[in-house]
Protein backbone atom coordinates (compact mmCIF):
# COMPACT_ATOMS: atom_id res chain seq x y z
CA UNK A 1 87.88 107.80 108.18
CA UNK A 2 86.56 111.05 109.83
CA UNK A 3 88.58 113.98 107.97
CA UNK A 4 89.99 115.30 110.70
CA UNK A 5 91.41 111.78 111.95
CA UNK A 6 92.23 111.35 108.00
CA UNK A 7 94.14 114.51 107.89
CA UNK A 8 95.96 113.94 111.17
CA UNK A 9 97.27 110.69 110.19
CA UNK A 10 97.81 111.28 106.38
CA UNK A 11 100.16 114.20 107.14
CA UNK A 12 101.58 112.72 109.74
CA UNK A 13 102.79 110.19 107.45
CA UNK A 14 103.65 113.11 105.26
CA UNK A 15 106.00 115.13 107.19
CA UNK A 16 107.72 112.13 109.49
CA UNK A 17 108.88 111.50 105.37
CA UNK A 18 109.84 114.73 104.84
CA UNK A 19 111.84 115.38 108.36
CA UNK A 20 112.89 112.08 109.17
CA UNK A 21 114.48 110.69 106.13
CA UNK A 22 114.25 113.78 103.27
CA UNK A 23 111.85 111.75 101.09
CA UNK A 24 109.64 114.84 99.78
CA UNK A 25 106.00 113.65 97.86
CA UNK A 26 105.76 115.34 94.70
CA UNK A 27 103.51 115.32 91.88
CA UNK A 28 103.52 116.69 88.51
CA UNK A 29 101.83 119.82 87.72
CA UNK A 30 99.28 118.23 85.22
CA UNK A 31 98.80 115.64 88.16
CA UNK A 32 98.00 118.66 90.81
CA UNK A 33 95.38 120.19 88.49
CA UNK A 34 93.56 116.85 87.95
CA UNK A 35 93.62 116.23 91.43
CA UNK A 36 92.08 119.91 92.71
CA UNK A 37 89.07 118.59 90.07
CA UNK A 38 88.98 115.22 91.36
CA UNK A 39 88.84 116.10 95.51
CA UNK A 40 85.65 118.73 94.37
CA UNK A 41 83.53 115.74 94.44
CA UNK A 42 81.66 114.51 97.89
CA UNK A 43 82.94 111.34 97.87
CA UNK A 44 86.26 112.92 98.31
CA UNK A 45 85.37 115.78 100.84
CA UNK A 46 88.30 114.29 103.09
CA UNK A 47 91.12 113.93 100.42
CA UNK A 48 90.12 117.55 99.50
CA UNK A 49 91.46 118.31 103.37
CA UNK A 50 94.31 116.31 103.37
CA UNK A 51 95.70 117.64 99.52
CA UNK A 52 94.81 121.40 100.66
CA UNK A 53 97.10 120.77 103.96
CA UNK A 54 99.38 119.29 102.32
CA UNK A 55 99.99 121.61 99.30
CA UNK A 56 99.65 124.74 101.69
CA UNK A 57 102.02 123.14 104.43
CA UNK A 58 104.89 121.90 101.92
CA UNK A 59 104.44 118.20 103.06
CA UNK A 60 103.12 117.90 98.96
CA UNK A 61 105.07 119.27 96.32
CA UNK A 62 104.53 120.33 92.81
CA UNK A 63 107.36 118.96 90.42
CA UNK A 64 107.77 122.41 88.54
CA UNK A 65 111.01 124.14 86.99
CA UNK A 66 111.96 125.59 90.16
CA UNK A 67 111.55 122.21 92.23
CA UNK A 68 113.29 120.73 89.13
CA UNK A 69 116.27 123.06 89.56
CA UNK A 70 117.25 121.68 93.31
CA UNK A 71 117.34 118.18 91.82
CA UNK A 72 119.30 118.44 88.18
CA UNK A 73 120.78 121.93 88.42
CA UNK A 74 118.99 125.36 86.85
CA UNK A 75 120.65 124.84 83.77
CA UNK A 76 119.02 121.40 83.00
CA UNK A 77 115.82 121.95 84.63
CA UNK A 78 114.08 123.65 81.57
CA UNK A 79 115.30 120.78 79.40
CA UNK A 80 114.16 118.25 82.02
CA UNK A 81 110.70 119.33 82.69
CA UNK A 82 110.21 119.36 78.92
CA UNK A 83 111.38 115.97 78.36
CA UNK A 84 108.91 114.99 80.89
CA UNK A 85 105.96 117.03 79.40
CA UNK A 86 106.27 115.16 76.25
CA UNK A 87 107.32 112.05 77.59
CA UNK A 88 103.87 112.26 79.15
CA UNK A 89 102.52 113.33 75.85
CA UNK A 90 103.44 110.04 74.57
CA UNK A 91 102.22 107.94 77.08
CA UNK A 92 98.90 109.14 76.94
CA UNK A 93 98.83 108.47 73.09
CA UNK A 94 99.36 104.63 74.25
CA UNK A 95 96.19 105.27 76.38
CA UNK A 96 97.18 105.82 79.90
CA UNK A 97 95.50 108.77 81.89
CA UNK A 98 96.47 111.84 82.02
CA UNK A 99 97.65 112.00 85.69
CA UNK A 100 99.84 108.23 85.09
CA UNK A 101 101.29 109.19 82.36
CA UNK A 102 103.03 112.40 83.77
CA UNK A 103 103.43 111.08 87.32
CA UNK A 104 105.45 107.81 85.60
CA UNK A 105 107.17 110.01 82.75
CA UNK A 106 108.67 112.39 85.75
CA UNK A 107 109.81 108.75 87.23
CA UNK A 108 111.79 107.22 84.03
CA UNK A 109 113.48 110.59 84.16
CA UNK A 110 114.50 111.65 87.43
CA UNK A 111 114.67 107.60 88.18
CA UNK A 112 112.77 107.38 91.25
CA UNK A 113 109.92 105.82 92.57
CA UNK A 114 106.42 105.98 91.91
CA UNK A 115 103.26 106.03 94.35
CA UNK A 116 99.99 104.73 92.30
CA UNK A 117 97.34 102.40 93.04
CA UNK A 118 96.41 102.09 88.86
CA UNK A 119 97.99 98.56 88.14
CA UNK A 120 96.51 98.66 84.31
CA UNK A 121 98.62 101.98 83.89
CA UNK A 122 102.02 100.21 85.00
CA UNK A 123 101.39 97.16 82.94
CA UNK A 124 100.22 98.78 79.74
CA UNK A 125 103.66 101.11 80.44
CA UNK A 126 105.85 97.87 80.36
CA UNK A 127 103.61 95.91 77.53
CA UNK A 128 104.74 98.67 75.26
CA UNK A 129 108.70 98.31 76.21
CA UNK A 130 108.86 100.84 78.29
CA UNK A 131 111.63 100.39 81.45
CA UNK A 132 110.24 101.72 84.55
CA UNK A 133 112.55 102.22 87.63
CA UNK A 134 110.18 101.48 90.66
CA UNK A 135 109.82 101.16 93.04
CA UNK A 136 105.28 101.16 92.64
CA UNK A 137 104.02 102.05 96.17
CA UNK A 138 100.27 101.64 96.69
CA UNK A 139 98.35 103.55 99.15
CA UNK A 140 98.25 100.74 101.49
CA UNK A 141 102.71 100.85 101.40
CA UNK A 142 102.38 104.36 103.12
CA UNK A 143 99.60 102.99 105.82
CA UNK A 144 101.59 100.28 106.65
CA UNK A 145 104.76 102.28 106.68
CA UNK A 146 103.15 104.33 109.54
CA UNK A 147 102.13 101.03 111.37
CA UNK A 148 105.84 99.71 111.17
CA UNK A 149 107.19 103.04 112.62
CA UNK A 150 104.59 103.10 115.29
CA UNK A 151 103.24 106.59 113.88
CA UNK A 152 100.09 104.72 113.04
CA UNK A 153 97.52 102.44 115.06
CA UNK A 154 95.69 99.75 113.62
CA UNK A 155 92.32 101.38 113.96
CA UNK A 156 93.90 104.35 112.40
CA UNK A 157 95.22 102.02 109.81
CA UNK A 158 91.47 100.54 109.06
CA UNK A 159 89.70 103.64 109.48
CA UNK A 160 91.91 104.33 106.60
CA UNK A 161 91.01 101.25 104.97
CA UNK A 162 87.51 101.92 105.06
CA UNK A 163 87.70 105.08 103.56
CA UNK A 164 89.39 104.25 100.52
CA UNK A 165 86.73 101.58 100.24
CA UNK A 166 83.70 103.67 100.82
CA UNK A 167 85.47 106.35 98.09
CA UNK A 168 85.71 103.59 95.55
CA UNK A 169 89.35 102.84 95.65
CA UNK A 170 90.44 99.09 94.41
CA UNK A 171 91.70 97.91 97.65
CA UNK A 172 94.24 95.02 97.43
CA UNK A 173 93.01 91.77 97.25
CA UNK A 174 93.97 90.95 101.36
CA UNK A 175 92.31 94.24 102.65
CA UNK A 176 89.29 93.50 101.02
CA UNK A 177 85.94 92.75 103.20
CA UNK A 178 88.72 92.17 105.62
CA UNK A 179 90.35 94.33 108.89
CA UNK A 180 93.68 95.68 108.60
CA UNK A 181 94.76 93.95 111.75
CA UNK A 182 93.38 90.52 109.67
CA UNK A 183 94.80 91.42 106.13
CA UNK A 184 97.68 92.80 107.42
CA UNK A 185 99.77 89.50 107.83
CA UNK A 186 98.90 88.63 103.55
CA UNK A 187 100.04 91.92 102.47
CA UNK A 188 103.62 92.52 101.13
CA UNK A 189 104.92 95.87 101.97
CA UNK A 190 107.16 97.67 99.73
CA UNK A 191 108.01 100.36 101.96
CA UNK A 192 109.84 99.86 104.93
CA UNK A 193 112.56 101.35 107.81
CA UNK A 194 115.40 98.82 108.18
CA UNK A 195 115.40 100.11 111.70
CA UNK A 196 111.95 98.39 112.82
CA UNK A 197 110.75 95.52 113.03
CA UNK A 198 109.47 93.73 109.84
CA UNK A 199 105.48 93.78 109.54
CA UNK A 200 102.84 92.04 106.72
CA UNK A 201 104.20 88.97 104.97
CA UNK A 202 107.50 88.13 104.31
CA UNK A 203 106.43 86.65 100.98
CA UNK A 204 106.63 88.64 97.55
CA UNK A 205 103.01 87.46 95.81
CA UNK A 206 102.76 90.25 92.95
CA UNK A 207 105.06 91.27 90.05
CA UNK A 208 105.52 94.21 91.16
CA UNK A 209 106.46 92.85 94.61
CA UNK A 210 110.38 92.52 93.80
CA UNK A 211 111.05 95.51 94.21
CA UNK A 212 111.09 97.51 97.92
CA UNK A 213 112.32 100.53 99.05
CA UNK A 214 114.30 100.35 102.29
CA UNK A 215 114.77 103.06 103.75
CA UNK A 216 116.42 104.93 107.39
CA UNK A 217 115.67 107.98 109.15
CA UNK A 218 117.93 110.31 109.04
């Protein structure tokens, strides 16, 4: 995807979230640094677009005390960001990167979802007894999001596509060497508006699949 197509849609995504139905992206701060290293290199010139809009617009959030203190209260924030800190420490000693292990500590805390594409991360997290809420969204639940709420086309979608795949990105199994318009009926979606009509398969074909986040705009 060209970045400024990439940027256009991505935040577009982004803030119909955050205005329509008060779902806010965050990440935690160890996260945010290991991403502004990550988007340095070429392949991921047009991630390094979309993460700088997003961070400078507010459509991406940084889970820190004070964005901690809207959500539990000022008095427990302190207390809550350090559970997650070593929460995360912990998971990393089971051998989970750096930027999993905080992103799913913050998520057994504050009980709410998680976006990540690393499958090995969730099941070495549950392997070692460890409950996580869910729902997992995958890159490909916030593309086809957009398609189901008509913010996205489907050459958007697979210009998308196509760019995850040329950065490296495991693709799932349907979108691979395959359109979005032609993958797009195999794919369960985990993320979708009660409101619109239903899009990708009906059928749950992954673990992780039982769970979905239903959601309606505001």
């Amino acid at each position: 995807m060209h970045s400024s197509n990439s940027l256009r849609a991505t935040n577009g995504i982004l803030r119909t979230l955050k205005t329509n139905y008060d779902i806010q992206i965050v990440v935690a701060e160890p996260v945010e640094v290991e991403l502004r290293l990550i988007i340095k290199r070429d392949k991921f010139k047009d991630a390094q677009n979309i993460l700088t809009k997003g961070f400078s617009s507010g459509l991406l959030g940084v889970l820190d005390e004070t964005r901690l203190s809207s959500l539990v209260g000022t008095t427990r924030a302190p207390t809550v960001l350090e559970s997650i800190e070593n929460r995360g420490e912990s998971f990393r000693r089971l051998g989970v990167g750096n930027g999993e292990a905080f992103t799913h500590s913050a998520s057994v805390e504050l009980n709410m979802p998680v976006l990540s594409n690393d499958r090995q991360a969730i099941d070495l997290l549950t392997r070692n007894g460890i409950a996580l809420p869910g729902p997992f969204l995958r890159a490909f639940d916030i593309l086809v999001f957009g398609r189901q709420i008509g913010l996205l086309s489907d050459g958007e979608c697979d210009e998308a596509r196509q760019a995850l795949a040329k950065r490296g990105e495991n693709l799932d199994k349907c979108f691979t060497n395959c359109s979005f318009t032609n993958g797009l009926p195999h794919f369960y979606p985990r993320l979708l508006d009660r409101a619109f009509p239903l899009v990708g398969s009906q059928q749950p074909s992954k673990l992780y699949d039982r769970q979905q986040l239903i959601i309606s705009a505001k």
